[in-house]
Protein backbone atom coordinates (compact mmCIF):
# COMPACT_ATOMS: atom_id res chain seq x y z
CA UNK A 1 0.00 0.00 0.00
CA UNK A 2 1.36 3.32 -1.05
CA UNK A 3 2.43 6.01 1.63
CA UNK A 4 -0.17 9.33 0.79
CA UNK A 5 2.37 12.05 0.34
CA UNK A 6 1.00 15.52 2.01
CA UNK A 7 0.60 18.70 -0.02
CA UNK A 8 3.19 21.15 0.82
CA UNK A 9 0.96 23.77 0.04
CA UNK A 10 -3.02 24.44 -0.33
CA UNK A 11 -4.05 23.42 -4.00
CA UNK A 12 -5.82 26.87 -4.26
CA UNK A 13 -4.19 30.21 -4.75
CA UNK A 14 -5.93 32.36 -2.09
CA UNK A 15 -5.64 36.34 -2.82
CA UNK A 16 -4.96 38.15 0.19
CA UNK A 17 -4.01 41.77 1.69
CA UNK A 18 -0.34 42.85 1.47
CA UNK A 19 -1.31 44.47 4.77
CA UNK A 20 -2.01 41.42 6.66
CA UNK A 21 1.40 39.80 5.56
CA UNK A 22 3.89 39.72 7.88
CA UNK A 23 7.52 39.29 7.28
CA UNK A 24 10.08 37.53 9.24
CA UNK A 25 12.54 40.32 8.63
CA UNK A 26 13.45 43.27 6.71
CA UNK A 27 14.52 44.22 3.06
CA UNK A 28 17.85 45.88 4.30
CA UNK A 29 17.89 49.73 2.59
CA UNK A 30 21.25 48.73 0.99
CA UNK A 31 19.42 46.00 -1.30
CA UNK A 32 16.85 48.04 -2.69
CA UNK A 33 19.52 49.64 -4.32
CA UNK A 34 20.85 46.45 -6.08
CA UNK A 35 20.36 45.30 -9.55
CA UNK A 36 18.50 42.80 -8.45
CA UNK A 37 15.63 44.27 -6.42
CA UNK A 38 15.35 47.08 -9.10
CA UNK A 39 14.86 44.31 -11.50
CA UNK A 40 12.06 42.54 -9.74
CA UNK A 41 10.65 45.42 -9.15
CA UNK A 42 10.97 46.61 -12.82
CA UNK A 43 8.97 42.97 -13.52
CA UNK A 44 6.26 43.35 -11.20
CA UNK A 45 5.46 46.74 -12.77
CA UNK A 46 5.21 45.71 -16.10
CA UNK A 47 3.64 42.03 -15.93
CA UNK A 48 2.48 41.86 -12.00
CA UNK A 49 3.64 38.92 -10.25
CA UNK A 50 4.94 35.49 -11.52
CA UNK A 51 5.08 33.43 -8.25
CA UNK A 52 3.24 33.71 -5.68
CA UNK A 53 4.35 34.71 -2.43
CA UNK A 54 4.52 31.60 0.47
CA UNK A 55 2.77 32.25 3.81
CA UNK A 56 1.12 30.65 6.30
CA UNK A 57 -1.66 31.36 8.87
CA UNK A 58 -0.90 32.82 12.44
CA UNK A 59 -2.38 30.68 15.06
CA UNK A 60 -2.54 33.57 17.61
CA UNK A 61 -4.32 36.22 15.43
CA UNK A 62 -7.16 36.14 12.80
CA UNK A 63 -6.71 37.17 9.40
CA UNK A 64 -2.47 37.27 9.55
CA UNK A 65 -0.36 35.68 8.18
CA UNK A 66 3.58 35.41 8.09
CA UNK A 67 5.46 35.27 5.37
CA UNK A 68 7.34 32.16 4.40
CA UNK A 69 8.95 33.09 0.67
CA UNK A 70 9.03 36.41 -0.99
CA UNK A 71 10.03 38.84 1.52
CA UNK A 72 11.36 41.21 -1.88
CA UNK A 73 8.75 41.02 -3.73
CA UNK A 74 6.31 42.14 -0.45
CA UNK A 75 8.87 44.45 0.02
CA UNK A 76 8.28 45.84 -3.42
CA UNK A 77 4.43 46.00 -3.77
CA UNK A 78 3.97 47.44 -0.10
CA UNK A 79 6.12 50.33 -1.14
CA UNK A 80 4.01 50.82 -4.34
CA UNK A 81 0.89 50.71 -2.16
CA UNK A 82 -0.25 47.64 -3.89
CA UNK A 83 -3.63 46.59 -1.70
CA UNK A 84 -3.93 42.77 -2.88
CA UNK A 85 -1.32 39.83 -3.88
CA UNK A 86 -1.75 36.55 -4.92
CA UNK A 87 -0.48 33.62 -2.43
CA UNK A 88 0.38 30.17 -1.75
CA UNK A 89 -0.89 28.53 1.48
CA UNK A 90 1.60 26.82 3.74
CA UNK A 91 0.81 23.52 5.16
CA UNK A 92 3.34 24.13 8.46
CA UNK A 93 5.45 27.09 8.88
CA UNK A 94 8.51 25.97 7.62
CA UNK A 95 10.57 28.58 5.54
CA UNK A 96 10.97 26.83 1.97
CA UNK A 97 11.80 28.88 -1.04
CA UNK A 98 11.89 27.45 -4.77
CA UNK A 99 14.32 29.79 -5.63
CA UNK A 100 16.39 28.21 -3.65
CA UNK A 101 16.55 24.65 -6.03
CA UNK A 102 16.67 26.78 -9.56
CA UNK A 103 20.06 27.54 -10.56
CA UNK A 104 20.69 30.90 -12.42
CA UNK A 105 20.77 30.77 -16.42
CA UNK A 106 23.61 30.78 -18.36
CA UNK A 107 24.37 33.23 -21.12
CA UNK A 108 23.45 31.00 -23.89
CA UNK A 109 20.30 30.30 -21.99
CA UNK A 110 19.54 33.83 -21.77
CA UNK A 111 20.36 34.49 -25.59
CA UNK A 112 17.74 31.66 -26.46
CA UNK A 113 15.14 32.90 -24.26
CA UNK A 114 15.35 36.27 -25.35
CA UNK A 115 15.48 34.96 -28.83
CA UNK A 116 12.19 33.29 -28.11
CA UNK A 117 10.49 36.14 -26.42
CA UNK A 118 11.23 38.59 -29.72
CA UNK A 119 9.95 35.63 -32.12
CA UNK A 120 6.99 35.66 -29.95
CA UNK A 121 6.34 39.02 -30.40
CA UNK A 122 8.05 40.40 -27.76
CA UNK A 123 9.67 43.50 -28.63
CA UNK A 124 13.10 44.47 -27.33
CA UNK A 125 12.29 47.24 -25.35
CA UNK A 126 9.32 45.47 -23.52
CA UNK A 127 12.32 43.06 -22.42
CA UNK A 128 14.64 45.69 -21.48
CA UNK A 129 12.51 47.19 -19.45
CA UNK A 130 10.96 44.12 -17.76
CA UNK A 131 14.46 43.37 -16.73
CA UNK A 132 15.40 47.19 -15.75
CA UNK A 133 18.51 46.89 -18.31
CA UNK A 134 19.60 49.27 -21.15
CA UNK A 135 18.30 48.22 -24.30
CA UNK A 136 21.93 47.71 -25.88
CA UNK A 137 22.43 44.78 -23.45
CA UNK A 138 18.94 42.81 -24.62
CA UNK A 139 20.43 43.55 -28.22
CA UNK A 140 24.08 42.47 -27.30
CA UNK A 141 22.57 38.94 -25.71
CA UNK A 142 20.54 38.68 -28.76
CA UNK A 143 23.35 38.88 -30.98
CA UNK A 144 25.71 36.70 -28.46
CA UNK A 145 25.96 33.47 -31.11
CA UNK A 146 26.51 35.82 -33.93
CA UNK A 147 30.02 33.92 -35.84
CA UNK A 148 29.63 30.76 -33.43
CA UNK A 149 29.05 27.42 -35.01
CA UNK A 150 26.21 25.65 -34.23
CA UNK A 151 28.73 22.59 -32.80
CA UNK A 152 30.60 24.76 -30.91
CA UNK A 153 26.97 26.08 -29.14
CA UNK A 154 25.70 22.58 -28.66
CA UNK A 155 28.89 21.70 -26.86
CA UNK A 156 28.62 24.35 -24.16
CA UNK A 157 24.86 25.09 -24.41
CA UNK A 158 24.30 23.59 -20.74
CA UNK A 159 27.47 24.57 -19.44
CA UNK A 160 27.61 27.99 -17.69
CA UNK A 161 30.11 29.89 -20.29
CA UNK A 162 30.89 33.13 -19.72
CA UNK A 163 30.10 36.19 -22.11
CA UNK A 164 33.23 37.21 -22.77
CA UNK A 165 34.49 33.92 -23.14
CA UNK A 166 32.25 32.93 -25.82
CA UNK A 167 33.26 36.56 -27.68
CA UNK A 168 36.97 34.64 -28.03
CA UNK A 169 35.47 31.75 -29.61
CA UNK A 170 34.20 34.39 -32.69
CA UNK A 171 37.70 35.25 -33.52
CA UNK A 172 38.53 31.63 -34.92
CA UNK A 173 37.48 29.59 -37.38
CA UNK A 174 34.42 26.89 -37.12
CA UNK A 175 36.82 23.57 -36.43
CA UNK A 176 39.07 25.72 -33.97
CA UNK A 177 35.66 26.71 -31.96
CA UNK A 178 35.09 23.38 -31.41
CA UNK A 179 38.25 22.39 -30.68
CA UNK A 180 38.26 25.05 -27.34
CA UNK A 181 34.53 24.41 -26.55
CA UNK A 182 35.83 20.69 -26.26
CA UNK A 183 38.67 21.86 -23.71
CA UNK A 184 36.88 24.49 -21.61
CA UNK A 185 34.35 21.80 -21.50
CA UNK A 186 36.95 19.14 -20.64
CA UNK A 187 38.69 20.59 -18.23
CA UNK A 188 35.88 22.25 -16.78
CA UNK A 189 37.31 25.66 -17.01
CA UNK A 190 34.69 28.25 -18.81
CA UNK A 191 36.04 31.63 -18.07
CA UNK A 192 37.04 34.18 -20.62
CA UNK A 193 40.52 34.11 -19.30
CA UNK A 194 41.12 30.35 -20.30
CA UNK A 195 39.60 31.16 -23.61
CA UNK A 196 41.89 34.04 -24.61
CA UNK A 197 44.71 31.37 -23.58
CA UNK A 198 43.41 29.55 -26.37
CA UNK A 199 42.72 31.96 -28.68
CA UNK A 200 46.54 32.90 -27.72
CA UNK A 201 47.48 29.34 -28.25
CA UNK A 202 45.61 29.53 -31.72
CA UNK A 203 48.09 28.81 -35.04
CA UNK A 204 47.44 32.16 -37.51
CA UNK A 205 45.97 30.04 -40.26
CA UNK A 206 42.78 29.41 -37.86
CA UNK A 207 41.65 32.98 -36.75
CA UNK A 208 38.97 34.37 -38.48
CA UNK A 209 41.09 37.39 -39.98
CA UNK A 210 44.37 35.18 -40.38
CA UNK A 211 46.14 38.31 -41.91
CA UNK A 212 45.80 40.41 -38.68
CA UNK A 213 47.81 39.98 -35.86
CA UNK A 214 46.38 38.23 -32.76
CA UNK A 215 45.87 40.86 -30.03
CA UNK A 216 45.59 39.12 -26.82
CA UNK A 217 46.33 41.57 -23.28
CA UNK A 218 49.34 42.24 -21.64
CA UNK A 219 51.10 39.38 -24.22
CA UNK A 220 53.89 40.12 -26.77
CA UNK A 221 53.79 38.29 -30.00
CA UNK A 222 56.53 36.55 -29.13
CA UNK A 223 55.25 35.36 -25.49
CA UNK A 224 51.92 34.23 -27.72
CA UNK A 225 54.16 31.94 -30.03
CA UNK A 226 55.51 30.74 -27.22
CA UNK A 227 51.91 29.70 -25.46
CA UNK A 228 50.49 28.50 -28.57
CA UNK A 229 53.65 25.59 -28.78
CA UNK A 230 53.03 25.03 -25.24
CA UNK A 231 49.17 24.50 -25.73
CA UNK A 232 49.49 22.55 -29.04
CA UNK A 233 51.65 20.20 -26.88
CA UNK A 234 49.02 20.41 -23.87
CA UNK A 235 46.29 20.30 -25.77
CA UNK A 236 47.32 16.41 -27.19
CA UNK A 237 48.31 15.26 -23.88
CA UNK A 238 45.07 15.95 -22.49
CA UNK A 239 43.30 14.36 -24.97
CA UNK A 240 45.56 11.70 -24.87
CA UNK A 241 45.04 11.51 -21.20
CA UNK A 242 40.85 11.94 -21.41
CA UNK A 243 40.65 8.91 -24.11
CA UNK A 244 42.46 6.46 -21.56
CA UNK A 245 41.39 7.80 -18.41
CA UNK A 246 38.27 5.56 -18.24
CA UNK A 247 40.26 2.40 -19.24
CA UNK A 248 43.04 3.35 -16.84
CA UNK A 249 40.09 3.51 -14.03
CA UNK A 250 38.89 -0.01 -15.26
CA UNK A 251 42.38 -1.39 -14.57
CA UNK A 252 42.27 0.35 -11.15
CA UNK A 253 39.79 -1.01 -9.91
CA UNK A 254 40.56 -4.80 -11.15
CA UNK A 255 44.18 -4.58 -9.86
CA UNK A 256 43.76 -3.18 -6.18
CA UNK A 257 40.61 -5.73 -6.11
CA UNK A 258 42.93 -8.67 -6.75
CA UNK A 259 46.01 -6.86 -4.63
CA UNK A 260 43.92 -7.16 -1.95
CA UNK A 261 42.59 -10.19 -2.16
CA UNK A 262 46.53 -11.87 -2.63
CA UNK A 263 47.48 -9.42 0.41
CA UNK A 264 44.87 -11.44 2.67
CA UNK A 265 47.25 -14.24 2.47
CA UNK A 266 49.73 -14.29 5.13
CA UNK A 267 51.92 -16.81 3.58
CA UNK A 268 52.43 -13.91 0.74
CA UNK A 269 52.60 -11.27 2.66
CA UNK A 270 55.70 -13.03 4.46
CA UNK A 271 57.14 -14.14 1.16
CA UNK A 272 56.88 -10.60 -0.13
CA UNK A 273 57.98 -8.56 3.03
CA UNK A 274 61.26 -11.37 3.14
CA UNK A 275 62.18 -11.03 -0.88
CA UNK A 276 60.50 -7.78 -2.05
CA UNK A 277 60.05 -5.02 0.32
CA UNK A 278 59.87 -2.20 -2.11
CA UNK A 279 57.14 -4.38 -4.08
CA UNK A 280 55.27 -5.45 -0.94
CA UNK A 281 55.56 -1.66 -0.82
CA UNK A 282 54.26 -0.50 -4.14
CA UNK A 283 51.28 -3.30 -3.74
CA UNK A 284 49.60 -1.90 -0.46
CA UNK A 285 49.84 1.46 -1.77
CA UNK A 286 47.26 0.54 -4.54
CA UNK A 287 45.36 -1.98 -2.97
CA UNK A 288 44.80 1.06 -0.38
CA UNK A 289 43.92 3.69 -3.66
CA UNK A 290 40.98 5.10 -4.64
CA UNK A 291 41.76 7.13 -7.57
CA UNK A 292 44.55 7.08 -10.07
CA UNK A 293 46.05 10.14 -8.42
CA UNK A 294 46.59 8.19 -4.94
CA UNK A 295 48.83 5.38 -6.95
CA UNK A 296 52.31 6.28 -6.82
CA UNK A 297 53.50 3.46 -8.40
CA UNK A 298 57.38 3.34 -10.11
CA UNK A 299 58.69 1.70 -12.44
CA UNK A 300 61.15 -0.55 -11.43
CA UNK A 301 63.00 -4.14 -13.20
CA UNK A 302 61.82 -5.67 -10.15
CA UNK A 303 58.34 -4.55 -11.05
């Protein structure tokens, strides 16, 4: 028989007086000032509000509740003398916020969204100021794939990729995109600063404009010949490394599984410990790994 799970919430939006909310603390007077509470509040103005706020009934007086989830946004529509808002109905009076659980979007993210919006009929200045930004910004995040190959997009579409690192990947060619949206993704490095290492690590014949110089900061031409032999070198031995890592881990875990097993024997342990020391050595120390980077094995003739 199946366990009957309990409703967080009432099914029913109820619509209730911002004046009989009450919050569990205050909006500090620094953070109205931020970016973020003027763009809320630059939201609510223009299309009212998206999720409800979270309360939950006072036991001790009629007709109050406190506030569970939206403390902002109450903030916001009691200082615009806003007499109603829309609300969710704790169960308990446990502070739980969705927001919490949702991670922030990336800058591709944001590109296809606003993408979507303006094919939907959206226009660019409704968006701008929704959000409370200049308009050039909604245009510049529009335009943010402009020169990128599709392959190169796919590659980092869920990965949280940095605006000015993607602006590096326009200066090469198609192939060469992919090949650093392959490393950033890789090695798990997505900033703009790794990507104008490998736009500095680029050969000539793959920039965009091959017959202009590469123009990377604070790096002579000849420190940037320099870093692109380095990285060419780099760049193979990581791949090299990435294509046998998962085979390497196979082999890890067979050999310390039968180390172990041949170290439960006394008898070898004794032989070992007599004859080979360094071995008996060497063997614990993997039988006793857990990752490749814990095995310090050498190469010996012994061995």
């Amino acid at each position: 028989m199946s366990a009957v799970v309990k409703l967080a919430c009432e099914p029913e939006i109820r619509t209730i007086e911002v004046a009989s909310i009450l919050p569990l603390r205050k909006v500090a007077p620094g953070a109205r000032k931020s970016a973020k509470y003027q763009r809320i509040a630059a939201s609510i103005q223009e299309i009212g509000i998206i999720e409800p706020l979270i309360v939950h009934p006072c036991t001790d007086v009629e007709n109050q509740f406190m506030l569970l989830d939206g403390h902002v946004r109450l903030d916001i529509l009691t200082s615009s003398k806003v007499p109603t808002v829309e609300c969710l109905i704790a169960n308990d009076d446990e502070a739980f916020t969705y927001n919490h659980k949702v991670n922030q979007l990336s800058a591709i993210q944001e590109h296809f969204m606003i993408r979507k919006a303006i094919k939907n009929g959206v226009s660019e200045e409704d968006i701008a100021r929704t959000l409370n930004v200049d308009l050039s910004m909604i245009r510049m995040k529009r335009d943010l794939l402009e020169g990128i190959c599709p392959e190169a997009v796919e590659l980092l579409r869920q990965k949280r990729a940095t605006r000015a690192a993607l602006q590096q990947l326009r200066k090469v060619t198609p192939m060469r995109q992919i090949e650093m949206a392959e490393l950033m993704c890789a090695s798990h490095n997505l900033s703009a600063s790794y990507a104008k290492c490998l736009l500095a690590a680029t050969p000539q014949d793959q920039l965009v404009t091959p017959d202009s110089p590469k123009k990377v900061d604070e790096l002579t031409a000849k420190e940037m010949a320099r870093m692109e032999r380095e990285m060419d070198v780099l760049s193979g031995d990581f791949r090299q490394i990435e294509e046998t890592h998962g085979a390497n881990v196979l082999q890890l875990v067979i050999v310390s599984g039968y180390l172990r097993k041949l170290l439960d024997n006394a008898r070898v342990v004794r032989h070992l410990a007599k004859e080979f020391p360094e071995i008996m050595s060497e063997f614990q120390k993997i039988a006793e790994s857990r990752s490749l980077s814990e095995t310090t094995v050498e190469s010996s003739p012994e061995a």
